[in-house]
Protein backbone atom coordinates (compact mmCIF):
# COMPACT_ATOMS: atom_id res chain seq x y z
CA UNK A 1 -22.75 -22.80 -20.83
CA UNK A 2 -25.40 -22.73 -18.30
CA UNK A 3 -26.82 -19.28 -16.69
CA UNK A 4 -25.55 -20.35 -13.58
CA UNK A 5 -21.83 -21.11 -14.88
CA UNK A 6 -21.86 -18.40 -16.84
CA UNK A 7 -23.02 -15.93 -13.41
CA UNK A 8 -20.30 -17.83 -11.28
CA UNK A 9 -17.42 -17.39 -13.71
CA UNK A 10 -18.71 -13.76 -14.14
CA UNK A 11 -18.23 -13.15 -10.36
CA UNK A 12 -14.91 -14.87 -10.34
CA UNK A 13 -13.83 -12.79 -12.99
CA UNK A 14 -15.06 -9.73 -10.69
CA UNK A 15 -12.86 -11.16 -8.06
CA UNK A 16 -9.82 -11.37 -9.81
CA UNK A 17 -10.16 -7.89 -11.09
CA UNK A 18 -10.73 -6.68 -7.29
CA UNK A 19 -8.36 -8.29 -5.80
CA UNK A 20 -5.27 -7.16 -8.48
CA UNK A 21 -6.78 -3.60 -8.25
CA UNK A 22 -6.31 -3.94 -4.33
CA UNK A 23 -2.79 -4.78 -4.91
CA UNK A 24 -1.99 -1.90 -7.62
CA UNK A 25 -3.42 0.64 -5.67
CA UNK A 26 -1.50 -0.17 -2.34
CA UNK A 27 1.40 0.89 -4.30
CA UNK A 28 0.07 3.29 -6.63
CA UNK A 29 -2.90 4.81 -5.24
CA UNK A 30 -6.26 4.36 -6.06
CA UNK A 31 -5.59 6.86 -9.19
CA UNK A 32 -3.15 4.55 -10.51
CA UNK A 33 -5.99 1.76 -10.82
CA UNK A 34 -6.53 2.72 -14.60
CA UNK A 35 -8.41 0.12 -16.81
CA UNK A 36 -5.70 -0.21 -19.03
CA UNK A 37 -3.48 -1.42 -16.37
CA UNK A 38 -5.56 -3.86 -15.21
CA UNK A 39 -6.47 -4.92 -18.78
CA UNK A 40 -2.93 -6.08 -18.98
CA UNK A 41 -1.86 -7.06 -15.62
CA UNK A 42 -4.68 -9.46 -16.12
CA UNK A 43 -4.78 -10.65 -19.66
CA UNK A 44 -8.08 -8.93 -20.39
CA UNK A 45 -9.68 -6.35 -22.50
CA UNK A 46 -10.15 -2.70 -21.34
CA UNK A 47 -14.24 -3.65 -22.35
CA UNK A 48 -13.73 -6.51 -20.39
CA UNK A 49 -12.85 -4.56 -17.49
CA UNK A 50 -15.19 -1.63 -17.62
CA UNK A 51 -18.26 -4.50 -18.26
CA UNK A 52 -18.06 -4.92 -14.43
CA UNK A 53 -17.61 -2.07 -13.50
CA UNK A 54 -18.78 0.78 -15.85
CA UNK A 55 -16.65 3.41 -14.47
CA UNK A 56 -12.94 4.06 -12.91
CA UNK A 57 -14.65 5.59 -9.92
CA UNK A 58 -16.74 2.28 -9.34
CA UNK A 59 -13.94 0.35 -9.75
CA UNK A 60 -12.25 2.28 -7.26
CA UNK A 61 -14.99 1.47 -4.78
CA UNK A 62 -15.04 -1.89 -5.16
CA UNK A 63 -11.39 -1.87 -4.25
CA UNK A 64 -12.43 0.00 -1.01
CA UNK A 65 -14.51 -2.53 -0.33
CA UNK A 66 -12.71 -6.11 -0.66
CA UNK A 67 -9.91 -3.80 0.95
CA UNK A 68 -11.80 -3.40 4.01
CA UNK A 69 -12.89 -7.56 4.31
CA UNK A 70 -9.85 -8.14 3.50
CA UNK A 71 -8.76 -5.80 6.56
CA UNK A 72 -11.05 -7.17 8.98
CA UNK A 73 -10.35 -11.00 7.76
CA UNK A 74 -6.89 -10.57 8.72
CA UNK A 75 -6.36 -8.23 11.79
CA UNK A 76 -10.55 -8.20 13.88
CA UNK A 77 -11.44 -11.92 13.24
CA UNK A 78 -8.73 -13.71 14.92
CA UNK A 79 -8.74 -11.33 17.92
CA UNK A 80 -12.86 -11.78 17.74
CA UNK A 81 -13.19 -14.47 20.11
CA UNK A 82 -10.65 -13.21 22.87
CA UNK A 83 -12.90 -11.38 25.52
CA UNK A 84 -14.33 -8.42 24.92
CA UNK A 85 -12.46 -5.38 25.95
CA UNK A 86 -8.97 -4.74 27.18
CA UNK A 87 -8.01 -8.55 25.68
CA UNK A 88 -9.75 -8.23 22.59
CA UNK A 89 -8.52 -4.75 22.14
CA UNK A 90 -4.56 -6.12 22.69
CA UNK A 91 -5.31 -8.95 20.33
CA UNK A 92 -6.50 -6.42 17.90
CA UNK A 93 -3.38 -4.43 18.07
CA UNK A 94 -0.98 -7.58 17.63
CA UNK A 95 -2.74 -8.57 15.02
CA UNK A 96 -2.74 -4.88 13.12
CA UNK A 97 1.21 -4.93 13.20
CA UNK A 98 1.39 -8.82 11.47
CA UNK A 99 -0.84 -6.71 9.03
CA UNK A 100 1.29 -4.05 8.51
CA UNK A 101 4.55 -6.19 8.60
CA UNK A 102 3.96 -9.14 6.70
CA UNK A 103 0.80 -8.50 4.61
CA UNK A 104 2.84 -8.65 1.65
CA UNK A 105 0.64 -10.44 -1.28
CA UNK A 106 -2.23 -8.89 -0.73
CA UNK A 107 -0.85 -5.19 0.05
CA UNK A 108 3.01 -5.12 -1.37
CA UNK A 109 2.74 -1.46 -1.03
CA UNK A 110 1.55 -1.40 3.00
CA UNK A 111 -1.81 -0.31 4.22
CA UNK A 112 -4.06 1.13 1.01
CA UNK A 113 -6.19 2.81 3.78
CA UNK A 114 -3.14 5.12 4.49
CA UNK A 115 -2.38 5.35 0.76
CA UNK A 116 -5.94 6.47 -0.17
CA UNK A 117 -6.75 9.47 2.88
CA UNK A 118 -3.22 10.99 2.06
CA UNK A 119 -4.67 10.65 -1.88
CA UNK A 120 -8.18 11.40 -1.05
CA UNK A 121 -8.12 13.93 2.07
CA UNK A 122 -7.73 16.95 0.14
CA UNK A 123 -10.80 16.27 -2.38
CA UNK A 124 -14.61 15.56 -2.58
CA UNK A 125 -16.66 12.92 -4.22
CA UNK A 126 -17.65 9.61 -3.18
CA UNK A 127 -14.29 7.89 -3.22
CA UNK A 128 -13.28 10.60 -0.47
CA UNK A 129 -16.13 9.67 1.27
CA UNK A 130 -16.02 5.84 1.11
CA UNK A 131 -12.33 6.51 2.56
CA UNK A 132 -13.78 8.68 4.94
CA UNK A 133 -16.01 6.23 5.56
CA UNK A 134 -13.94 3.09 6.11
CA UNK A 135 -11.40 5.17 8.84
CA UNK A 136 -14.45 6.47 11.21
CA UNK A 137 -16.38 3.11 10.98
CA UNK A 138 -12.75 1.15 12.02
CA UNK A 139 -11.98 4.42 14.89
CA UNK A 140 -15.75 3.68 15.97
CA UNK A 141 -14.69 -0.26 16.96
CA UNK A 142 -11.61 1.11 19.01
CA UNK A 143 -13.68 3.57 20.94
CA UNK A 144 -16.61 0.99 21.21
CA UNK A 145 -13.43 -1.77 22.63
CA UNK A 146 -11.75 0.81 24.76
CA UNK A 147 -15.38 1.47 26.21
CA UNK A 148 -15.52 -2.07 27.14
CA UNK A 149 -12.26 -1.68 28.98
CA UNK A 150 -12.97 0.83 31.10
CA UNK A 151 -16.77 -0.78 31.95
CA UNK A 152 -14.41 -3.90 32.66
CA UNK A 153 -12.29 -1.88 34.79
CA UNK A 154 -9.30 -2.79 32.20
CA UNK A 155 -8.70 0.74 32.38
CA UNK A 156 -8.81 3.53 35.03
CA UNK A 157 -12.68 5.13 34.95
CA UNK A 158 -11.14 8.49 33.58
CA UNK A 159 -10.11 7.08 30.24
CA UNK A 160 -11.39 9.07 27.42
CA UNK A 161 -12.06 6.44 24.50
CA UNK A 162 -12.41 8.85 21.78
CA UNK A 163 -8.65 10.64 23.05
CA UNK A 164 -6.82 6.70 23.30
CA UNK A 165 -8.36 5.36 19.83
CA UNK A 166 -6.75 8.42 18.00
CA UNK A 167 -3.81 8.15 19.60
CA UNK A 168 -3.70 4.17 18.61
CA UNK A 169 -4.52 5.22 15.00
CA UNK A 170 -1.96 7.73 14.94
CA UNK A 171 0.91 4.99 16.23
CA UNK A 172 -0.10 2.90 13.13
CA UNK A 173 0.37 5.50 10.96
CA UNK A 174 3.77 5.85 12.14
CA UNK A 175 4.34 2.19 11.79
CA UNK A 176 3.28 1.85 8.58
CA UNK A 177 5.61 4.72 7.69
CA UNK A 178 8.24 3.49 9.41
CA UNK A 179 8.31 -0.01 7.48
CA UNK A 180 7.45 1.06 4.27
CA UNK A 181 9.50 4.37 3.72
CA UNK A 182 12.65 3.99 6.36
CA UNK A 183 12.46 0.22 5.85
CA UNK A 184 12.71 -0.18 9.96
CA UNK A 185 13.04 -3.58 11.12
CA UNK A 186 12.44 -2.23 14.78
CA UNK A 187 9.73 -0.26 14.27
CA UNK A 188 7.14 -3.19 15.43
CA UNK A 189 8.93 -3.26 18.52
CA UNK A 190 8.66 0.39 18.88
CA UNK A 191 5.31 0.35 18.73
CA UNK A 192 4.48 -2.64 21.05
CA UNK A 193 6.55 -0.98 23.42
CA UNK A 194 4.30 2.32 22.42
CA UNK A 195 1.21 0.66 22.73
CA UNK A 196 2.30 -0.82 26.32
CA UNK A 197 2.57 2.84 27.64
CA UNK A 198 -0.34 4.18 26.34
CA UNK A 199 -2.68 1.96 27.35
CA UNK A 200 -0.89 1.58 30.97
CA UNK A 201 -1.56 5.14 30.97
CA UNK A 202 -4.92 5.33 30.09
């Protein structure tokens, strides 16, 4: 096998790992990603497992992290050509409830973000921080959108950013609440019609 074969089907390998550990840990948590699980959900051995990663706590990051691209791939890229602002901000939101709805194969357990800062919020270490991490970084976009809006004259000049991009996050909490412990097929609704009023009030 050639070095280059051999590094391609390594990565692969990686990928497969990373993307069933995204999957177990939108149901169970980012503690339930244990290498034994994975060993067996994949057909693999538990050496096999820790030879990409070294440690459960890097493993755990790496989930983090194709969690987040997967994220962005599905709810900021196809709202990223719709005009900056107000528009791109609504096309954003749209797309965050398909996420949250229908996101099924990649997350059958809802949003892992919300899974992991319930998990995570109460303790230190570097998986608390990449969580940490991940939710200011994806706040930071709102505000910098909702910004855009208001220079755009989207919304009213008094609009406080920082005050309408945590009340957006805290709406998609709800939602994701909603759907996956109360099983609400109108909670979508309830939150377009939620999102309507707060940014007509803003």
């Amino acid at each position: 096998m050639s070095p280059r074969k051999s590094a391609a089907e390594a990565r692969r390998t990686r990928e497969r790992i990373v993307e069933r550990g995204v999957a177990i840990a939108s149901v169970e948590g980012l503690e339930g990603l244990t290498i034994g699980r994975l060993a067996t959900d994949l057909g693999m051995s538990k050496a096999g497992i820790l030879g990409h990663f070294g440690t459960k706590e890097t493993l755990q990051l790496a989930t983090l992290d194709e969690a987040s691209a997967v994220f962005l791939r599905v709810v900021w890229q196809p709202a990223a050509h719709e005009t900056p602002g107000l528009p791109r901000l609504r096309a954003v939101c749209e797309a965050w409830i398909t996420y949250l709805e229908h996101e099924r194969e990649i997350f059958p357990g809802g949003c892992l973000f919300t899974t992991a800062s319930v998990e995570f919020d109460a303790r230190g270490g570097r998986v608390r921080d990449a969580v940490a991490r991940l939710h200011r970084l994806w706040r930071r976009r709102l505000v910098g959108e909702l910004r855009l809006a208001v220079t755009a004259g989207d919304l009213p000049s008094g609009t406080d950013p920082e005050q309408v991009a945590y009340e957006l996050v805290g709406l998609y909490l709800a939602l994701n609440q909603a759907i996956q412990l109360f099983a609400d097929p109108l909670a979508p609704d309830r939150t377009r019609r939620a999102l309507d009023r707060l940014l007509a009030q803003a």
